[in-house]
C-alpha atoms as a PDB file:
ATOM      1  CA  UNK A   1     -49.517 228.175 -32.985  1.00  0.00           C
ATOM      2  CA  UNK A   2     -46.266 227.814 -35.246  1.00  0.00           C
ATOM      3  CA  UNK A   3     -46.296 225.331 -38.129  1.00  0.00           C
ATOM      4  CA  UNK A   4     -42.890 224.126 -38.233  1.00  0.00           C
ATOM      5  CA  UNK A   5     -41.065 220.856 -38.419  1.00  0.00           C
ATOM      6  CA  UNK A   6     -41.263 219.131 -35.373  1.00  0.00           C
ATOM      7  CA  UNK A   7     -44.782 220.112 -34.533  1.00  0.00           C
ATOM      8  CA  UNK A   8     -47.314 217.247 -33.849  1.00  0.00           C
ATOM      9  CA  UNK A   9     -48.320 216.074 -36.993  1.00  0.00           C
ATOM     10  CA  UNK A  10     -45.702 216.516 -39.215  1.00  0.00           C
ATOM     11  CA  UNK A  11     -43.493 214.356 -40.852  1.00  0.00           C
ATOM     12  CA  UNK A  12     -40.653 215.511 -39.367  1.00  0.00           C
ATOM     13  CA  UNK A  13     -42.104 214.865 -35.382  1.00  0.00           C
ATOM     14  CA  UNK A  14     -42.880 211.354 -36.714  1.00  0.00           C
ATOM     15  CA  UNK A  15     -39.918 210.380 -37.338  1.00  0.00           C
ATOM     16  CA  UNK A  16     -38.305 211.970 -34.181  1.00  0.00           C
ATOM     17  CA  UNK A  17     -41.064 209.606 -32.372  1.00  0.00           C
ATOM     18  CA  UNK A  18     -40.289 206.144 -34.731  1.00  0.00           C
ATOM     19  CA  UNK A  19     -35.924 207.155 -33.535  1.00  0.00           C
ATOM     20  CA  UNK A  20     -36.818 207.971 -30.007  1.00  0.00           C
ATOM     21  CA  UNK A  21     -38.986 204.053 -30.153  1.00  0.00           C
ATOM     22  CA  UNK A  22     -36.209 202.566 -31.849  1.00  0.00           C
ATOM     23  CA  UNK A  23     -33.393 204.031 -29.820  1.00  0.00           C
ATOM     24  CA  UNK A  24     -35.178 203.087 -26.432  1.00  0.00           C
ATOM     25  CA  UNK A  25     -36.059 199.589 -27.662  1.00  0.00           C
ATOM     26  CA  UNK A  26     -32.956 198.745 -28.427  1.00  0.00           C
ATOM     27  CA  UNK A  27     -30.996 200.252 -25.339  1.00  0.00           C
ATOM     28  CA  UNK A  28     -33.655 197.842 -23.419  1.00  0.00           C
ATOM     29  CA  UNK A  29     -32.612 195.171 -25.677  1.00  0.00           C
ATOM     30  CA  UNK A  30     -29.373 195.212 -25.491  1.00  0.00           C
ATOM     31  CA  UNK A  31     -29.314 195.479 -21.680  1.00  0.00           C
ATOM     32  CA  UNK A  32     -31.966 192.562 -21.223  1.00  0.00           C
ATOM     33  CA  UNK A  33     -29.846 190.097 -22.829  1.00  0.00           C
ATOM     34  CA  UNK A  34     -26.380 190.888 -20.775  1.00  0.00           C
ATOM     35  CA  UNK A  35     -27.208 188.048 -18.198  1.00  0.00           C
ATOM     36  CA  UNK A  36     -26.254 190.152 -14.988  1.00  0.00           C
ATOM     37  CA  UNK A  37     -27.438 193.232 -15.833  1.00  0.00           C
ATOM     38  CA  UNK A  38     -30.111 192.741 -12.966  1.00  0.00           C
ATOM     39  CA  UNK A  39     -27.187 192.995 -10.113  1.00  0.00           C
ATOM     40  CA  UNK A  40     -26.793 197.086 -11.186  1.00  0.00           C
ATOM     41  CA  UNK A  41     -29.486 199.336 -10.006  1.00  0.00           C
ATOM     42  CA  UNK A  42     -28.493 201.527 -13.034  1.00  0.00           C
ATOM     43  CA  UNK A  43     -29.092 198.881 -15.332  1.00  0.00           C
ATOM     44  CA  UNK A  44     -32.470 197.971 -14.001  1.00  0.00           C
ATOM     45  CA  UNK A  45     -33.663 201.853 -14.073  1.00  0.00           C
ATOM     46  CA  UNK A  46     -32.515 202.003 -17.723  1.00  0.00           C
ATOM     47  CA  UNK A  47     -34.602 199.151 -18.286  1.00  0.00           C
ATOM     48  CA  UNK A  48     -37.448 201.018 -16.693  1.00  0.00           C
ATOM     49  CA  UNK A  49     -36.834 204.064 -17.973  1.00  0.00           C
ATOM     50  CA  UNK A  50     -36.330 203.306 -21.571  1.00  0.00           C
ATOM     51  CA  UNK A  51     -39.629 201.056 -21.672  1.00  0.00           C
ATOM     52  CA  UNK A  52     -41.393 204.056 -20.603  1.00  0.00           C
ATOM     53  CA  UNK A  53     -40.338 205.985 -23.418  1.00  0.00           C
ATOM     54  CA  UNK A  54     -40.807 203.039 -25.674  1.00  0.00           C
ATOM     55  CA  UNK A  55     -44.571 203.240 -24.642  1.00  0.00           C
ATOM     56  CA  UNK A  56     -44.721 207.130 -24.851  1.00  0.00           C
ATOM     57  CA  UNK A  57     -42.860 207.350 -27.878  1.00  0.00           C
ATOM     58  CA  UNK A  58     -44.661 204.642 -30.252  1.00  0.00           C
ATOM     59  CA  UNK A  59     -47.985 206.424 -29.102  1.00  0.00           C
ATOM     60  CA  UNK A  60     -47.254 209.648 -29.760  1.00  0.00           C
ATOM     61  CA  UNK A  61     -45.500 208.174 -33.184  1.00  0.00           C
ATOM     62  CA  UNK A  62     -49.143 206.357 -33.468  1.00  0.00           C
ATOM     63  CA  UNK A  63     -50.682 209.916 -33.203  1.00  0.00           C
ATOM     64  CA  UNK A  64     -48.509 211.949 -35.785  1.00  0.00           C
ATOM     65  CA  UNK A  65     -48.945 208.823 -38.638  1.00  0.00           C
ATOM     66  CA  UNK A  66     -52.787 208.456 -37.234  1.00  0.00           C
ATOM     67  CA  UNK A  67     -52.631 212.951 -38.250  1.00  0.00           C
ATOM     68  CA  UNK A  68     -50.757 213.194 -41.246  1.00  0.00           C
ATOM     69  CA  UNK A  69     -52.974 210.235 -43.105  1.00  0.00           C
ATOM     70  CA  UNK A  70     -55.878 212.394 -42.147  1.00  0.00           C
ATOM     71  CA  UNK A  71     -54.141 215.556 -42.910  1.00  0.00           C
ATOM     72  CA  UNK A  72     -54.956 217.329 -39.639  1.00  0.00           C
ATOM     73  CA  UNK A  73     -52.116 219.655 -37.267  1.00  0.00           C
ATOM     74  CA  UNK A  74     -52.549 218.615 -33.646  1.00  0.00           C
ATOM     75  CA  UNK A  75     -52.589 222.469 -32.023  1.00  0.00           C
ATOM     76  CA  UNK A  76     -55.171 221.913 -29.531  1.00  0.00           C
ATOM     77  CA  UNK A  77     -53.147 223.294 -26.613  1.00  0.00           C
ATOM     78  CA  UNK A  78     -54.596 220.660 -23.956  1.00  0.00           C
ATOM     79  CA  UNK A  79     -53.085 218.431 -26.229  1.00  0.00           C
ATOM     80  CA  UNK A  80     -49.850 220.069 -26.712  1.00  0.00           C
ATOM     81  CA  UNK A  81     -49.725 220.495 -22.475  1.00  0.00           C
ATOM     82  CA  UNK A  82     -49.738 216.560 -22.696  1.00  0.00           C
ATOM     83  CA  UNK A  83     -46.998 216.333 -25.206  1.00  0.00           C
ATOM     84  CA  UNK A  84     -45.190 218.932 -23.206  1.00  0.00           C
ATOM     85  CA  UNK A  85     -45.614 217.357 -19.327  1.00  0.00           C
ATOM     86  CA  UNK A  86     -44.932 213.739 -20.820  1.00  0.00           C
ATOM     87  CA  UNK A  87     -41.571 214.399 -22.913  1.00  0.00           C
ATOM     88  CA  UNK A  88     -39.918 216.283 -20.025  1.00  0.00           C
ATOM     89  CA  UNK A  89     -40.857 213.959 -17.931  1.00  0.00           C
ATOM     90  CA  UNK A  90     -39.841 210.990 -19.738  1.00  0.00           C
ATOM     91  CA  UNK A  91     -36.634 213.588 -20.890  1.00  0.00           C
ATOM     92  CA  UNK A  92     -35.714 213.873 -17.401  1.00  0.00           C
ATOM     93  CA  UNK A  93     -35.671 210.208 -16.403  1.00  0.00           C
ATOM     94  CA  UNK A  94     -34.073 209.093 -19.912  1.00  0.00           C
ATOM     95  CA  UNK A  95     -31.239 211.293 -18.761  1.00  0.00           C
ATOM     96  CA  UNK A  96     -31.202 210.109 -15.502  1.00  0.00           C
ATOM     97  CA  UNK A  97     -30.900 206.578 -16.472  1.00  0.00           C
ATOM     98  CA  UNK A  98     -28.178 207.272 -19.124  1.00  0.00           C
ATOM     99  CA  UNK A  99     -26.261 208.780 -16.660  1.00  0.00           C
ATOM    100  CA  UNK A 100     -26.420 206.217 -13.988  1.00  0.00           C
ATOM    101  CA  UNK A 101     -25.647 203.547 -16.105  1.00  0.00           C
ATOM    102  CA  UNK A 102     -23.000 205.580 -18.136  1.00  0.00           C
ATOM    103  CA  UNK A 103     -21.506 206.030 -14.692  1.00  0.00           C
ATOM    104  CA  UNK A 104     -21.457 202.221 -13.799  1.00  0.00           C
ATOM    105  CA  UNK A 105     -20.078 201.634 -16.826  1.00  0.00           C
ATOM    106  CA  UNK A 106     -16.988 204.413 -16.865  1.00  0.00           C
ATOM    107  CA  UNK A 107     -16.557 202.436 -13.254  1.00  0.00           C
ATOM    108  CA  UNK A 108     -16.079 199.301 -15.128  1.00  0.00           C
ATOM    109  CA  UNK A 109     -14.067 200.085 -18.136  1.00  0.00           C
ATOM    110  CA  UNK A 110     -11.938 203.206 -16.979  1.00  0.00           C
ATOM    111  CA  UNK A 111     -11.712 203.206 -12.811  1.00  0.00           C
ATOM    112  CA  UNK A 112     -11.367 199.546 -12.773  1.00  0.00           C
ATOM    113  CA  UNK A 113     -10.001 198.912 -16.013  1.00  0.00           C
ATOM    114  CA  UNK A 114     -11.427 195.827 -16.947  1.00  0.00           C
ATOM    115  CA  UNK A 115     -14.894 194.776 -17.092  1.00  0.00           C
ATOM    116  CA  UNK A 116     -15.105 191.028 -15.477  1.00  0.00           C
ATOM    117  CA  UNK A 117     -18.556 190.456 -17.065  1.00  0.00           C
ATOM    118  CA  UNK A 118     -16.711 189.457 -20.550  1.00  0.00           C
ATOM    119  CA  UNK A 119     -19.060 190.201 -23.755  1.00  0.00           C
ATOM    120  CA  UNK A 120     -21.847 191.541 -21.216  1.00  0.00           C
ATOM    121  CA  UNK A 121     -19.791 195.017 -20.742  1.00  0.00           C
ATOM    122  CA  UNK A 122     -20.014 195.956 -24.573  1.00  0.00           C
ATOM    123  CA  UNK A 123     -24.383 195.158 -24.319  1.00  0.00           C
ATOM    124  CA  UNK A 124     -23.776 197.521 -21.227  1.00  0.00           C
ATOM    125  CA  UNK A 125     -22.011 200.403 -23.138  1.00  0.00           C
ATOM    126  CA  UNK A 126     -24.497 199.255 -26.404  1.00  0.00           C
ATOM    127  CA  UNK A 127     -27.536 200.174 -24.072  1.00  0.00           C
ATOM    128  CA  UNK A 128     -25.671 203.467 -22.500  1.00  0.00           C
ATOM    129  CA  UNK A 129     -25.060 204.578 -25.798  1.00  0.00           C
ATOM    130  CA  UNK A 130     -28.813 203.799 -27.401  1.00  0.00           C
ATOM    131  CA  UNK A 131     -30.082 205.507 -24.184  1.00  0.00           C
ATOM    132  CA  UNK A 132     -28.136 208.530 -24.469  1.00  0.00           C
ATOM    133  CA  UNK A 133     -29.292 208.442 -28.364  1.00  0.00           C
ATOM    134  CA  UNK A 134     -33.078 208.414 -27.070  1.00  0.00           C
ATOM    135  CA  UNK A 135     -32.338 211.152 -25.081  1.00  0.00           C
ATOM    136  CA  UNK A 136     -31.358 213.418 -26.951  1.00  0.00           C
ATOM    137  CA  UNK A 137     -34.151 212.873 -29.659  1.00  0.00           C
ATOM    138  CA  UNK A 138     -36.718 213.008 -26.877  1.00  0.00           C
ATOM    139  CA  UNK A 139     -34.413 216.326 -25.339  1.00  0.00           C
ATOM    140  CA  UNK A 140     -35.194 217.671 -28.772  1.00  0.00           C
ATOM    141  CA  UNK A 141     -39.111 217.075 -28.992  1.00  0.00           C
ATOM    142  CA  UNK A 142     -39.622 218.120 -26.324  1.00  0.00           C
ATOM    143  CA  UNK A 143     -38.064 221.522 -26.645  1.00  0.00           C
ATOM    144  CA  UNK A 144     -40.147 222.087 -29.810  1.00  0.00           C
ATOM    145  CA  UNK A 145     -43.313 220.918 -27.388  1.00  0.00           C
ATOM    146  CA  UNK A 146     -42.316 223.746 -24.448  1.00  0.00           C
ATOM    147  CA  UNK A 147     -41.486 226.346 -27.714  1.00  0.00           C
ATOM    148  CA  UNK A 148     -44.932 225.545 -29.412  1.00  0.00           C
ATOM    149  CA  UNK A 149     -46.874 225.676 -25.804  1.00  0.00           C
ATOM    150  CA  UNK A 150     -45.158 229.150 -24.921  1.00  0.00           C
ATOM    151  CA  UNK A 151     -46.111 230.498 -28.455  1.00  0.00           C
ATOM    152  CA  UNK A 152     -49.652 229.237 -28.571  1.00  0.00           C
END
């Protein structure tokens, strides 16, 4: 298999683990404490969604910090297959649940031009934002996954 950044066990996918964590933490953070959030399907799928990847993310970030202390490249490709199945899939609902909420909340602040939910719309477009952020850190793992699987 390739050694290049972004493979399991390098520095470099470590830290793409620790952003995706942090990113999807604080989306769910920042929509849990908008009181109302809980009225928007959207809203409540983000929350879902982005506490998945929390949970993926911190142990897979657990993994890469758990290899490089023991110096060790994690090529075994059942392993990769994981890493591959579980970031599209948490890829493809991260982007679902950016979108849907990044919809509700163009509704609110360009269709309707106003947001009646005071302070609560800019948690709303804080989470939207940290979701899409996760996203596309998660988008980019698991590209490198899918390119190290196909060249294994």
């Amino acid at each position: 298999m390739l050694d290049f950044p972004g493979t399991p066990g390098t520095l470099t996918a470590f830290v793409l683990r620790i952003l995706q964590c942090v990113f999807a933490a604080g989306s769910v953070a920042s929509m849990a404490t908008a009181v109302g959030f809980y009225n928007f399907t959207a809203f409540c799928y983000v929350i879902a969604s982005m506490g998945l990847q929390v949970t993926w993310s911190f142990m897979l970030a657990l993994l890469d910090a758990y290899a490089l202390l023991r110096k060790k490249m994690l090529h075994n490709p059942i392993l990769v297959s994981l890493f591959v199945v579980g970031d599209w899939v948490t890829a493809t609902l991260s982007l679902a649940a950016a979108s849907a909420s990044g919809g509700v909340a163009v509704l609110f602040f360009s269709n309707l031009g106003h947001c009646s939910f005071g302070d609560e719309c800019r948690k709303f477009q804080i989470s939207v934002v940290l979701a899409f952020l996760s996203w596309i850190t998660i988008a980019i793992s698991a590209l490198i996954m899918l390119w190290i699987l196909a060249a294994g």
